[in-house]
PDB file of N, CA and C in Angstrom:
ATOM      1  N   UNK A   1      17.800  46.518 -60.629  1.00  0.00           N
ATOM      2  CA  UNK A   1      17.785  47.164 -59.365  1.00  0.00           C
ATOM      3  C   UNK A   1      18.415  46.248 -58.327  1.00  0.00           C
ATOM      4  N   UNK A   2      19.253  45.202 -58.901  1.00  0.00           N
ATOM      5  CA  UNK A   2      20.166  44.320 -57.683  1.00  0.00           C
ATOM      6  C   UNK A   2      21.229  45.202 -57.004  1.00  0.00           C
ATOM      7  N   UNK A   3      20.957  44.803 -55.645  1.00  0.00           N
ATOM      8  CA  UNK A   3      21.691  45.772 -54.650  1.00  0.00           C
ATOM      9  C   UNK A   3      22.394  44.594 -54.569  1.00  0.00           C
ATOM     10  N   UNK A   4      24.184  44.675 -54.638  1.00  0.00           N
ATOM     11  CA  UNK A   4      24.936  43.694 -53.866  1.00  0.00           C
ATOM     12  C   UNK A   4      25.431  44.541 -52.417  1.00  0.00           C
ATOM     13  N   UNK A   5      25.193  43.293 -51.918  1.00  0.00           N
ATOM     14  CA  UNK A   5      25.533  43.559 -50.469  1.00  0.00           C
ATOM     15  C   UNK A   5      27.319  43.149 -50.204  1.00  0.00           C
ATOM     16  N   UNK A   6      28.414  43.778 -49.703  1.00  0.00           N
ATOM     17  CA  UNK A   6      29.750  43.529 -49.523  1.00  0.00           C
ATOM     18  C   UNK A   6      29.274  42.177 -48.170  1.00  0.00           C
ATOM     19  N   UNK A   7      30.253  42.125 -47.750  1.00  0.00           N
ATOM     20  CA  UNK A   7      30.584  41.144 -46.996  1.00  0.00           C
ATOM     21  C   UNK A   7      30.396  41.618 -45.143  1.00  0.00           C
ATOM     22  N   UNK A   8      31.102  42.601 -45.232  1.00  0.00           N
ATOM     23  CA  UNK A   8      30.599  43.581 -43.825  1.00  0.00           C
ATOM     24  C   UNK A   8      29.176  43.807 -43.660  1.00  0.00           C
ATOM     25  N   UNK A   9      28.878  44.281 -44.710  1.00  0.00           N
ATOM     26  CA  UNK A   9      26.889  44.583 -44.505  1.00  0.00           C
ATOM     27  C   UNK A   9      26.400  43.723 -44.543  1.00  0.00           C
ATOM     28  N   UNK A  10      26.608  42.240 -45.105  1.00  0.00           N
ATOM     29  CA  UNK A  10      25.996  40.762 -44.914  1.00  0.00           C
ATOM     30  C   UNK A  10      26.096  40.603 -43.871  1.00  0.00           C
ATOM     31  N   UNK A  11      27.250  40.833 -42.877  1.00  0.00           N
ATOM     32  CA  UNK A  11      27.641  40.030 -41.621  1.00  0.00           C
ATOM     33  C   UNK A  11      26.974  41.285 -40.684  1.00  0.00           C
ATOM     34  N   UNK A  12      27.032  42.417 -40.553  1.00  0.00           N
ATOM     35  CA  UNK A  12      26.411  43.418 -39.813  1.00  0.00           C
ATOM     36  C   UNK A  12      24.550  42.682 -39.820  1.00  0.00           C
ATOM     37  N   UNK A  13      23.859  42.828 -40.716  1.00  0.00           N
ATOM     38  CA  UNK A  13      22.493  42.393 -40.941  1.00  0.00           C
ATOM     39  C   UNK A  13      22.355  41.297 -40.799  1.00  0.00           C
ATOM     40  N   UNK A  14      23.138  40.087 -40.171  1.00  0.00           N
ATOM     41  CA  UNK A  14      22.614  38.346 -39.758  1.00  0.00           C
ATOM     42  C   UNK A  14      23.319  38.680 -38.753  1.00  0.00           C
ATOM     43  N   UNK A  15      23.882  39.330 -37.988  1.00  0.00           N
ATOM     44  CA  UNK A  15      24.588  39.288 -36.332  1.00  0.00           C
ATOM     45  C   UNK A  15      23.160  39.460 -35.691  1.00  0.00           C
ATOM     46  N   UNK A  16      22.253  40.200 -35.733  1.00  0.00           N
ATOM     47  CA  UNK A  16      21.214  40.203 -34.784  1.00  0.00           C
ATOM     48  C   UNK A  16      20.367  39.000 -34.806  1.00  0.00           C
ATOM     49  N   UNK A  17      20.106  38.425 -35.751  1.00  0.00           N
ATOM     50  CA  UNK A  17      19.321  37.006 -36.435  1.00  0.00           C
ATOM     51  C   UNK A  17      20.097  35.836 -35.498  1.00  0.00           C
ATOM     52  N   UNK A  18      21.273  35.802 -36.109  1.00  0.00           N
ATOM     53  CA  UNK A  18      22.038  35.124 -35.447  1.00  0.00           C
ATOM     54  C   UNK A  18      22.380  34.808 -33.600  1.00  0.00           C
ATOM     55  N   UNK A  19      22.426  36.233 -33.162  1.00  0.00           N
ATOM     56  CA  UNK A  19      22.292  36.661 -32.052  1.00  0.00           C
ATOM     57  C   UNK A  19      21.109  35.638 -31.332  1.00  0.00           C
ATOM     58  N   UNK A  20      19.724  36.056 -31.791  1.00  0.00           N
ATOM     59  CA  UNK A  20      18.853  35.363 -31.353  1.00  0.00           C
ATOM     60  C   UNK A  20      18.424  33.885 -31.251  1.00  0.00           C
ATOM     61  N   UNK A  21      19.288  33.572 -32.132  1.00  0.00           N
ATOM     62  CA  UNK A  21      19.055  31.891 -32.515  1.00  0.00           C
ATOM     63  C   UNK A  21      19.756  31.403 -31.360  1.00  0.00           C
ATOM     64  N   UNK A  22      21.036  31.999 -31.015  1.00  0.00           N
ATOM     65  CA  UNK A  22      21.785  31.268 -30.257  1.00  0.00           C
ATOM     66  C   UNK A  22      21.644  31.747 -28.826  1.00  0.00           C
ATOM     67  N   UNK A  23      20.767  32.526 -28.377  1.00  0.00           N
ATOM     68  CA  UNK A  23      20.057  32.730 -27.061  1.00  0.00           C
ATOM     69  C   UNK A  23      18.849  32.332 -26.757  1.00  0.00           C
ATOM     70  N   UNK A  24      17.933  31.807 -27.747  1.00  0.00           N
ATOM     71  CA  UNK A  24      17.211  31.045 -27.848  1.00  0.00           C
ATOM     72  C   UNK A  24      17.329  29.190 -27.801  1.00  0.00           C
ATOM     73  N   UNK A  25      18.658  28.988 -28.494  1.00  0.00           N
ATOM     74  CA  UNK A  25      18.925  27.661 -28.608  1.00  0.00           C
ATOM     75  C   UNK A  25      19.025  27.157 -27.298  1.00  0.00           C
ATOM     76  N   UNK A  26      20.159  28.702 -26.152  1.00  0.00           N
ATOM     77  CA  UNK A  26      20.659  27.887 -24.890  1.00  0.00           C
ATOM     78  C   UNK A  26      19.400  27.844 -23.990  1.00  0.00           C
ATOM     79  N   UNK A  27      18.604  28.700 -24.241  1.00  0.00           N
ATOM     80  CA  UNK A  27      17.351  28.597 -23.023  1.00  0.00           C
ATOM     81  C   UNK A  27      16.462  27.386 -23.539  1.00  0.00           C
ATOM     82  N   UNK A  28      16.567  26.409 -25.035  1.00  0.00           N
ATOM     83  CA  UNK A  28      16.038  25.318 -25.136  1.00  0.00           C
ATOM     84  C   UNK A  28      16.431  24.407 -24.920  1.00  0.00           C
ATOM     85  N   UNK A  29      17.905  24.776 -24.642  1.00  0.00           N
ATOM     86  CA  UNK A  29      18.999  23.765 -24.373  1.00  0.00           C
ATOM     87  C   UNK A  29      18.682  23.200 -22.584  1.00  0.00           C
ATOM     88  N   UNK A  30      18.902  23.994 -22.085  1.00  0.00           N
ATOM     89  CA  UNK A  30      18.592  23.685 -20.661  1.00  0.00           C
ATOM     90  C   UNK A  30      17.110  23.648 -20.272  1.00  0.00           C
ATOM     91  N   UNK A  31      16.102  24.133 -21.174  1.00  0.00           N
ATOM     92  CA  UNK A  31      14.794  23.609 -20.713  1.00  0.00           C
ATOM     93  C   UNK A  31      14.997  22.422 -20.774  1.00  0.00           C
ATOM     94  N   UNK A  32      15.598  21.475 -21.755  1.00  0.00           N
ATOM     95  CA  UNK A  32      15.630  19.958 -21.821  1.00  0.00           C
ATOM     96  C   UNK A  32      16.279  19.070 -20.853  1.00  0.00           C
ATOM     97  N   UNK A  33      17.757  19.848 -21.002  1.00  0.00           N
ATOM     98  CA  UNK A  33      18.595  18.988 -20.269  1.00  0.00           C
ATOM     99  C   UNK A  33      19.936  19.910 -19.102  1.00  0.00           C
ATOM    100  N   UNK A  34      19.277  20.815 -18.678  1.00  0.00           N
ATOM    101  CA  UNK A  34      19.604  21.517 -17.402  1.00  0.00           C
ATOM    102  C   UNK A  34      19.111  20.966 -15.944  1.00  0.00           C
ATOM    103  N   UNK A  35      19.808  21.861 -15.281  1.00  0.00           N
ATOM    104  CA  UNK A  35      19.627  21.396 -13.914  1.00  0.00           C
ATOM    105  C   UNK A  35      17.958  21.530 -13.380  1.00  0.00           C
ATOM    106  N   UNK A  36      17.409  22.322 -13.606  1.00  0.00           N
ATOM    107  CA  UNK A  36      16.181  21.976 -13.999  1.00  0.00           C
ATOM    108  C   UNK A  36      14.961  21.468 -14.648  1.00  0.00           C
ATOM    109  N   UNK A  37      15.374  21.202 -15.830  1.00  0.00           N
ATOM    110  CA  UNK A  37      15.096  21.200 -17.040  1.00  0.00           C
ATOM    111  C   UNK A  37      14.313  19.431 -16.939  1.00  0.00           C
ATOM    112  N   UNK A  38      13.758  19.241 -18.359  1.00  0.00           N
ATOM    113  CA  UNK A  38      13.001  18.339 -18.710  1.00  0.00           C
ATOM    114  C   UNK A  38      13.502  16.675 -18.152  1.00  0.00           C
ATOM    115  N   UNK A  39      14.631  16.486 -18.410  1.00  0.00           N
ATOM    116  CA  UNK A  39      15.410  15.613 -18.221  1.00  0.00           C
ATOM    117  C   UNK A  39      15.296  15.045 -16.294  1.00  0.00           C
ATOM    118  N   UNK A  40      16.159  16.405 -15.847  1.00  0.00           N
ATOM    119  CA  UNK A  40      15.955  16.536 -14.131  1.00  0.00           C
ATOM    120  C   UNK A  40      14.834  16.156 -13.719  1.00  0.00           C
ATOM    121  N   UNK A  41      13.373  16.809 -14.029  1.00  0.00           N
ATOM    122  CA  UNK A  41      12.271  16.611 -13.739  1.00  0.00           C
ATOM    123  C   UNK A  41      11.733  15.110 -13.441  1.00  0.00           C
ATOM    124  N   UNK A  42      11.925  14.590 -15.312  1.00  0.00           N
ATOM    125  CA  UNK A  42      11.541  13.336 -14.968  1.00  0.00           C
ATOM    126  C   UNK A  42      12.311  12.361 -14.114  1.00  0.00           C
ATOM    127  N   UNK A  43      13.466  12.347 -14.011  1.00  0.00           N
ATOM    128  CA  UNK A  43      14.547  11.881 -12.475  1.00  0.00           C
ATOM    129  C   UNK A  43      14.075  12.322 -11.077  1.00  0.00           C
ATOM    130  N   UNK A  44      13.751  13.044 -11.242  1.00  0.00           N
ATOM    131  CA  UNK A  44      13.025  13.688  -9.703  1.00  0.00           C
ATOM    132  C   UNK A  44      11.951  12.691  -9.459  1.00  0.00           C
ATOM    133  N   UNK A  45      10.875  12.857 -10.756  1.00  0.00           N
ATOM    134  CA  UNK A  45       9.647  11.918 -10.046  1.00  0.00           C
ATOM    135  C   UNK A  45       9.882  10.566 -10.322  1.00  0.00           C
ATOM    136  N   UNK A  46      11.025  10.380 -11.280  1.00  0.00           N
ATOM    137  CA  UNK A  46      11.162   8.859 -10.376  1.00  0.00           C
ATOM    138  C   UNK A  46      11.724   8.535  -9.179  1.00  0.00           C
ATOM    139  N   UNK A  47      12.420   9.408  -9.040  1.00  0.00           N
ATOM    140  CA  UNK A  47      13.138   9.268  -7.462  1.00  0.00           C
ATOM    141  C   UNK A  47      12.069   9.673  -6.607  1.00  0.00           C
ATOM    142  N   UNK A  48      11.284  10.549  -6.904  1.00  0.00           N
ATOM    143  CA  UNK A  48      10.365  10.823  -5.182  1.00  0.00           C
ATOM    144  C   UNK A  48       9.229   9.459  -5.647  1.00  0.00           C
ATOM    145  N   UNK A  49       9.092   8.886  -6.333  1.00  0.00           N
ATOM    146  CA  UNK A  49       8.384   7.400  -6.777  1.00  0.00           C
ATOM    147  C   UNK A  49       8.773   6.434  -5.866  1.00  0.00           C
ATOM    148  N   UNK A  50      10.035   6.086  -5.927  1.00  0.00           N
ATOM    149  CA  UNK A  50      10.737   5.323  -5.103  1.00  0.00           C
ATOM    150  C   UNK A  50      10.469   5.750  -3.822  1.00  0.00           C
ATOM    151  N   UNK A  51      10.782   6.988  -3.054  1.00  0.00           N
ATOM    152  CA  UNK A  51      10.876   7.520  -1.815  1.00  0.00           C
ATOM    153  C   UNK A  51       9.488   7.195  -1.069  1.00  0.00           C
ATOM    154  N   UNK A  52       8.395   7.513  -2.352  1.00  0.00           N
ATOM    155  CA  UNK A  52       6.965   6.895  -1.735  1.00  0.00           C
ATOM    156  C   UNK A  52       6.922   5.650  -1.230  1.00  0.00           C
ATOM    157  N   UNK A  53       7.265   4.706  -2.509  1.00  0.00           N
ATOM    158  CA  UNK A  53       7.596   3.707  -1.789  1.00  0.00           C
ATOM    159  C   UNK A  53       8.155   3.174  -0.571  1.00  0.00           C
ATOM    160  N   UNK A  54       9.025   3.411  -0.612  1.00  0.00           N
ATOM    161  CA  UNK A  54      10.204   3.368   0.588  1.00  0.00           C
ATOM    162  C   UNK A  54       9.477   3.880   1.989  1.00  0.00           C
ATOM    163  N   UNK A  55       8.489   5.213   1.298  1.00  0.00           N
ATOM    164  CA  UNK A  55       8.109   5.680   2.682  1.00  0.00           C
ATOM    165  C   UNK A  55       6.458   4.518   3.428  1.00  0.00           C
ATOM    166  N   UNK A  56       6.573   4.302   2.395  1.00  0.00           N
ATOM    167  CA  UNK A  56       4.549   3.544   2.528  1.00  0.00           C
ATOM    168  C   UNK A  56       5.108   2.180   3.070  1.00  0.00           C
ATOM    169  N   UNK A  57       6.615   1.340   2.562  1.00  0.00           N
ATOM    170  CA  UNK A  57       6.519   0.313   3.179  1.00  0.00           C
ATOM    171  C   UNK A  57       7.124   0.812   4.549  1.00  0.00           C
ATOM    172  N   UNK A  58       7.865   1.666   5.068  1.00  0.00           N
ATOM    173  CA  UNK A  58       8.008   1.756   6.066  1.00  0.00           C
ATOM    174  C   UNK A  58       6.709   2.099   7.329  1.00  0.00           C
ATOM    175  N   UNK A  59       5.615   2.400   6.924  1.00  0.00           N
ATOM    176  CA  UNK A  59       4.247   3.437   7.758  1.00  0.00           C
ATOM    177  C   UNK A  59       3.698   1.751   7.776  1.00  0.00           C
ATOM    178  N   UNK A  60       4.273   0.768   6.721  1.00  0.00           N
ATOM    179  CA  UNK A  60       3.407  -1.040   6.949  1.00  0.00           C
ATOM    180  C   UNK A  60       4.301  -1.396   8.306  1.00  0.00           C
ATOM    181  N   UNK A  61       5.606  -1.465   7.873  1.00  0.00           N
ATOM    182  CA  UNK A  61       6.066  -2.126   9.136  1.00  0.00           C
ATOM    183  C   UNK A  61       6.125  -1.264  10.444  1.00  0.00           C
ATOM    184  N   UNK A  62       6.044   0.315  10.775  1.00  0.00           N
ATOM    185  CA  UNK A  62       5.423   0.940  11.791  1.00  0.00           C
ATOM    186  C   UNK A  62       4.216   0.559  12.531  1.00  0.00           C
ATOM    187  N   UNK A  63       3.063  -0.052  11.365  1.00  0.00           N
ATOM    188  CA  UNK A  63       1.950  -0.443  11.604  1.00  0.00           C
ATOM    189  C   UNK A  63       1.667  -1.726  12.387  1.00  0.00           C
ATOM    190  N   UNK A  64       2.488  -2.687  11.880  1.00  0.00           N
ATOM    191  CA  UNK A  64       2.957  -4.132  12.268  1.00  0.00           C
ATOM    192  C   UNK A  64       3.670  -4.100  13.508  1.00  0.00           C
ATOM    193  N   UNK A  65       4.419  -3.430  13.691  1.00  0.00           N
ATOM    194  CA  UNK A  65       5.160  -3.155  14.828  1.00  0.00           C
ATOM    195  C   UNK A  65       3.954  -2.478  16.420  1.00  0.00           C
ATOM    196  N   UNK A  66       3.415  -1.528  15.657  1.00  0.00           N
ATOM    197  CA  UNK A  66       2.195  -0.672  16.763  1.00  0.00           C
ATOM    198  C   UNK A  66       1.474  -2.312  17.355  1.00  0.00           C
ATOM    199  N   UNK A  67       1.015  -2.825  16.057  1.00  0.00           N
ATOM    200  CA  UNK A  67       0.488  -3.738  16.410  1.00  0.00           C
ATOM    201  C   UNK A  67       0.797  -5.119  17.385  1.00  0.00           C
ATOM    202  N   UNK A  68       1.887  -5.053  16.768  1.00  0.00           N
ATOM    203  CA  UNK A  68       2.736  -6.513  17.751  1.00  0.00           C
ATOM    204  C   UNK A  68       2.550  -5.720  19.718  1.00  0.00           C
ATOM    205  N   UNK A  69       3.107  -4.331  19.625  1.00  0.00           N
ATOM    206  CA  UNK A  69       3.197  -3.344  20.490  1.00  0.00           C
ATOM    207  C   UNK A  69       2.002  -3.605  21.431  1.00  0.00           C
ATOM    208  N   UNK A  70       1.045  -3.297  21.091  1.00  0.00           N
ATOM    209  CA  UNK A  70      -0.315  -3.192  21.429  1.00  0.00           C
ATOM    210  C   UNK A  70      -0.489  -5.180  22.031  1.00  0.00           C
ATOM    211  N   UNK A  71      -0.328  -5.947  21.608  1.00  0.00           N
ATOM    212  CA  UNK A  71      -0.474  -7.262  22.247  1.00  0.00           C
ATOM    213  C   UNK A  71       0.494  -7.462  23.902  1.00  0.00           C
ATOM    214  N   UNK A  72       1.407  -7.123  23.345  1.00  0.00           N
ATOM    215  CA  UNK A  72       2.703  -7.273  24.639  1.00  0.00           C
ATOM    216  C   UNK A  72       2.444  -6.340  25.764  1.00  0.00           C
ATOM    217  N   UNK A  73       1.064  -5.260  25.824  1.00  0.00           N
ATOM    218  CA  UNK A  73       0.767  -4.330  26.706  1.00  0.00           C
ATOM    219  C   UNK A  73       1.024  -5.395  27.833  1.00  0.00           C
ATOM    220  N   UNK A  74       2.026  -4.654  28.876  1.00  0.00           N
ATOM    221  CA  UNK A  74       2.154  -5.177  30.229  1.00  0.00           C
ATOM    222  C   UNK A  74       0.557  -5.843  30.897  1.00  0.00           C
ATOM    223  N   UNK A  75      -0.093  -5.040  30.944  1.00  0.00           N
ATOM    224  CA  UNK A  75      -1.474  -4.848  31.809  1.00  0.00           C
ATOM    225  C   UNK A  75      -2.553  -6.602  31.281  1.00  0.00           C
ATOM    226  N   UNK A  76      -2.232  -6.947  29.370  1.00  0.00           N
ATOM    227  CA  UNK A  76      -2.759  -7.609  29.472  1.00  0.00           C
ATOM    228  C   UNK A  76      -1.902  -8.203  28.060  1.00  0.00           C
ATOM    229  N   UNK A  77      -1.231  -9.412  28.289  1.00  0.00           N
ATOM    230  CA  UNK A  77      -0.354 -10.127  27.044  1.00  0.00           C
ATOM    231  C   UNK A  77      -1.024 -10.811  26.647  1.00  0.00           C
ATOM    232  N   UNK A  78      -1.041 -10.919  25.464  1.00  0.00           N
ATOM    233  CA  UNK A  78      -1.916 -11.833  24.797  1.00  0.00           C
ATOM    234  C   UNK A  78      -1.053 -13.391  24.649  1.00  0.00           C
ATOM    235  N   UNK A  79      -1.786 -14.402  25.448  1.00  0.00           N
ATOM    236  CA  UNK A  79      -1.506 -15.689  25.549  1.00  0.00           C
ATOM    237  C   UNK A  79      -0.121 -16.604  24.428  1.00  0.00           C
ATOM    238  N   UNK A  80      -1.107 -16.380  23.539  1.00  0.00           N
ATOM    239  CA  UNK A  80      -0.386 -16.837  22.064  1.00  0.00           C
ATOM    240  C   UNK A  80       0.993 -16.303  21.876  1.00  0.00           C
ATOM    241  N   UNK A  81       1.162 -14.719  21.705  1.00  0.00           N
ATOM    242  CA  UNK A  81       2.283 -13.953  21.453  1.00  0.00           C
ATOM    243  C   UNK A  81       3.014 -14.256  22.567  1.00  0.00           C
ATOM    244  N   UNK A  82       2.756 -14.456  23.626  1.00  0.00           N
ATOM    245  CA  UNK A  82       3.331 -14.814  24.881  1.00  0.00           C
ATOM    246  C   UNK A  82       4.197 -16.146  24.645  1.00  0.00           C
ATOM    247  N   UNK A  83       3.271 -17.040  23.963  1.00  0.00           N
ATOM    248  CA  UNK A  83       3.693 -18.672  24.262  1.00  0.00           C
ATOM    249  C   UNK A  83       5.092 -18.558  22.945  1.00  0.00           C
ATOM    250  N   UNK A  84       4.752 -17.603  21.735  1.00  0.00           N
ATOM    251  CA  UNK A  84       5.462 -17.851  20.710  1.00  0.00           C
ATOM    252  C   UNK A  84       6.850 -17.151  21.336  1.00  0.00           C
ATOM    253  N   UNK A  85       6.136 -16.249  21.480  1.00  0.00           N
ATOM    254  CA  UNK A  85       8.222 -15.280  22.399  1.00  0.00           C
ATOM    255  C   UNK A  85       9.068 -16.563  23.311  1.00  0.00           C
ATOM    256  N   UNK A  86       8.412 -17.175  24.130  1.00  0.00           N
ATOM    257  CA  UNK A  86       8.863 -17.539  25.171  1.00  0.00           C
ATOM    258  C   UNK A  86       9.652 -19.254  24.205  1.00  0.00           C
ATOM    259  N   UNK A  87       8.657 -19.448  23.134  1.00  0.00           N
ATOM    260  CA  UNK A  87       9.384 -20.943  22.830  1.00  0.00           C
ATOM    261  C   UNK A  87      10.549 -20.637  22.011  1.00  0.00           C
ATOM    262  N   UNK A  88      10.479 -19.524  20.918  1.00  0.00           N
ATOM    263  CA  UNK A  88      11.547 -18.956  20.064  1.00  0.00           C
ATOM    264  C   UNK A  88      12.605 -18.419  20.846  1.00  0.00           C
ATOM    265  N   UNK A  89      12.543 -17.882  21.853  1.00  0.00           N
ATOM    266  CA  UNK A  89      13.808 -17.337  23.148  1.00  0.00           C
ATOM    267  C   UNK A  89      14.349 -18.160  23.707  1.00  0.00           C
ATOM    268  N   UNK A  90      13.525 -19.549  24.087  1.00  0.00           N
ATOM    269  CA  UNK A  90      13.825 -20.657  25.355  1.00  0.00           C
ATOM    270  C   UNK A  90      14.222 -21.773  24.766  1.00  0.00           C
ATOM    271  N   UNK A  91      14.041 -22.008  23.175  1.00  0.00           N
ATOM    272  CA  UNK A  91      14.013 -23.027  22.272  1.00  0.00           C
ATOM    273  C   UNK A  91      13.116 -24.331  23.111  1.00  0.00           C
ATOM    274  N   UNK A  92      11.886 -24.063  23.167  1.00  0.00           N
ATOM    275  CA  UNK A  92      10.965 -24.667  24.187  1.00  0.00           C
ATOM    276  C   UNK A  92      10.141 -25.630  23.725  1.00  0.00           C
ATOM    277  N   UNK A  93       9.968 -27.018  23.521  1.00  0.00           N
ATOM    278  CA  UNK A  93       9.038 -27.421  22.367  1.00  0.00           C
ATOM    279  C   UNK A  93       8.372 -28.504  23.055  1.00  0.00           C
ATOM    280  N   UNK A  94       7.289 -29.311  22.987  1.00  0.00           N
ATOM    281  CA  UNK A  94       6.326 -29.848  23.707  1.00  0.00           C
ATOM    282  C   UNK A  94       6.770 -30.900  23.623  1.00  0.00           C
ATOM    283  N   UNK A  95       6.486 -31.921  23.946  1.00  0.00           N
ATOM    284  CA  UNK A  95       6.838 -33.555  23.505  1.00  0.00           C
ATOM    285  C   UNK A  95       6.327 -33.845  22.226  1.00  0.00           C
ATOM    286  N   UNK A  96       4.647 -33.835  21.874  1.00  0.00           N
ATOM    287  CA  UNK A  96       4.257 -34.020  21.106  1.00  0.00           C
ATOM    288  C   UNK A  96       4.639 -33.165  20.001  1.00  0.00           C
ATOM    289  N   UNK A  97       4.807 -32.304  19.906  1.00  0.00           N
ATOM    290  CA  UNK A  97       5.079 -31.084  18.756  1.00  0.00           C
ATOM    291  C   UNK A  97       6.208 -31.413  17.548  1.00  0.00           C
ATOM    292  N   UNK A  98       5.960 -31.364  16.703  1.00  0.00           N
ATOM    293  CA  UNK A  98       7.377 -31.299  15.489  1.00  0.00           C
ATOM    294  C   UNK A  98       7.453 -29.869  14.614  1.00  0.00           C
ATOM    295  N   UNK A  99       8.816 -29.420  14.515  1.00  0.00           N
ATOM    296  CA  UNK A  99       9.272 -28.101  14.174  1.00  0.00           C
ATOM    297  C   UNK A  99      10.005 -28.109  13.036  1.00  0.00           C
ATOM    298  N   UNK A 100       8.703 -27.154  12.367  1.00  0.00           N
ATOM    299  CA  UNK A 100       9.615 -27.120  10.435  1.00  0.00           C
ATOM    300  C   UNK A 100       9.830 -26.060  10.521  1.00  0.00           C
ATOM    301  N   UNK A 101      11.290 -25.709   9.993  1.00  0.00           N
ATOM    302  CA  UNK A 101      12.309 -24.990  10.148  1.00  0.00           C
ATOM    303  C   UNK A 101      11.575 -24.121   8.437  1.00  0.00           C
ATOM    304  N   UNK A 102      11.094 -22.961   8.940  1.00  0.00           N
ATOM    305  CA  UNK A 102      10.643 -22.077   7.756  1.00  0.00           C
ATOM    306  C   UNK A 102      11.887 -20.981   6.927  1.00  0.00           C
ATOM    307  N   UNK A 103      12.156 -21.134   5.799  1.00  0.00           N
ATOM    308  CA  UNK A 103      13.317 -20.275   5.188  1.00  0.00           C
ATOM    309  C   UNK A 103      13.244 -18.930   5.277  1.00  0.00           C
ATOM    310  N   UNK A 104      14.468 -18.209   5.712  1.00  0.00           N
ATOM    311  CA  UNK A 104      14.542 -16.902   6.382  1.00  0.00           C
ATOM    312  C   UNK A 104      14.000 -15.959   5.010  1.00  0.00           C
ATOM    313  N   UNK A 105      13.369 -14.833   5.550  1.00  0.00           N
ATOM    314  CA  UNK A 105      12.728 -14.035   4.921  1.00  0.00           C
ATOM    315  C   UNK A 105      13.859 -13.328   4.258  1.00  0.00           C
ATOM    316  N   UNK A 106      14.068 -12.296   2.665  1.00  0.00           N
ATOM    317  CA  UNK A 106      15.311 -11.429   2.797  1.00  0.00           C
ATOM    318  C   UNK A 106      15.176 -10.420   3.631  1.00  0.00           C
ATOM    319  N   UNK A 107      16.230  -9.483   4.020  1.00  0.00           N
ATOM    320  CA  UNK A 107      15.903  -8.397   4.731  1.00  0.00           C
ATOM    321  C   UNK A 107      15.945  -7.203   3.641  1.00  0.00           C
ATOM    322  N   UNK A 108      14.377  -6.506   3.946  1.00  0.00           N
ATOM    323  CA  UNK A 108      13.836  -5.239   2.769  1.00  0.00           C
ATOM    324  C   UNK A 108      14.641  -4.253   3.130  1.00  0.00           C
ATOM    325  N   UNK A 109      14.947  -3.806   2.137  1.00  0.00           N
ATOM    326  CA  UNK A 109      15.713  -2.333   1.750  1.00  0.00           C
ATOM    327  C   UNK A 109      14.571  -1.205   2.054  1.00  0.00           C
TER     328      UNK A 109
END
């Protein structure tokens, strides 16, 4: 009871099989590595990783800054911050005093 199948009716009956494999393959294809896809994703959260970063050290030196801010209030300067502005601006130094020259910080990205 072997039915041979010609070559047309083989290829008619795996076109739909076929069909599916390869509309299936591309929607696994770009789940992985599409513009959305698996790949993108994990690039995204490393990049918004970084951006945290970037954003948290910036809200430190906002903070540092409020703060320096808050001393220099016109109404009442704080002595110290006063004496340090005025010797670093005026190159101002006491008799007694000796000045070690501290190595420049890098500047943060």
């Amino acid at each position: 009871m072997g039915m041979k199948l010609t070559l047309q009716q083989l290829m008619t009956r795996a076109a739909l099989p076929a069909l599916c494999v390869a509309v299936a393959s591309y929607f696994a294809f770009h789940a992985v590595s599409g513009p959305t896809g698996y790949v993108a994703w994990h690039e995204y959260k490393v990049q918004r990783t970084k951006l945290q970063q970037a954003v948290q050290s910036s809200e430190e030196q906002q903070a540092a800054l409020q703060r320096r801010l808050v001393l220099l209030d016109p109404r009442h300067v704080d002595p110290d911050l006063a004496d340090e502005l005025v010797r670093r601006n005026l190159d101002l130094v006491k008799p007694d005093e000796v000045i070690v020259p501290l190595p420049q910080a890098a500047p943060a990205n």
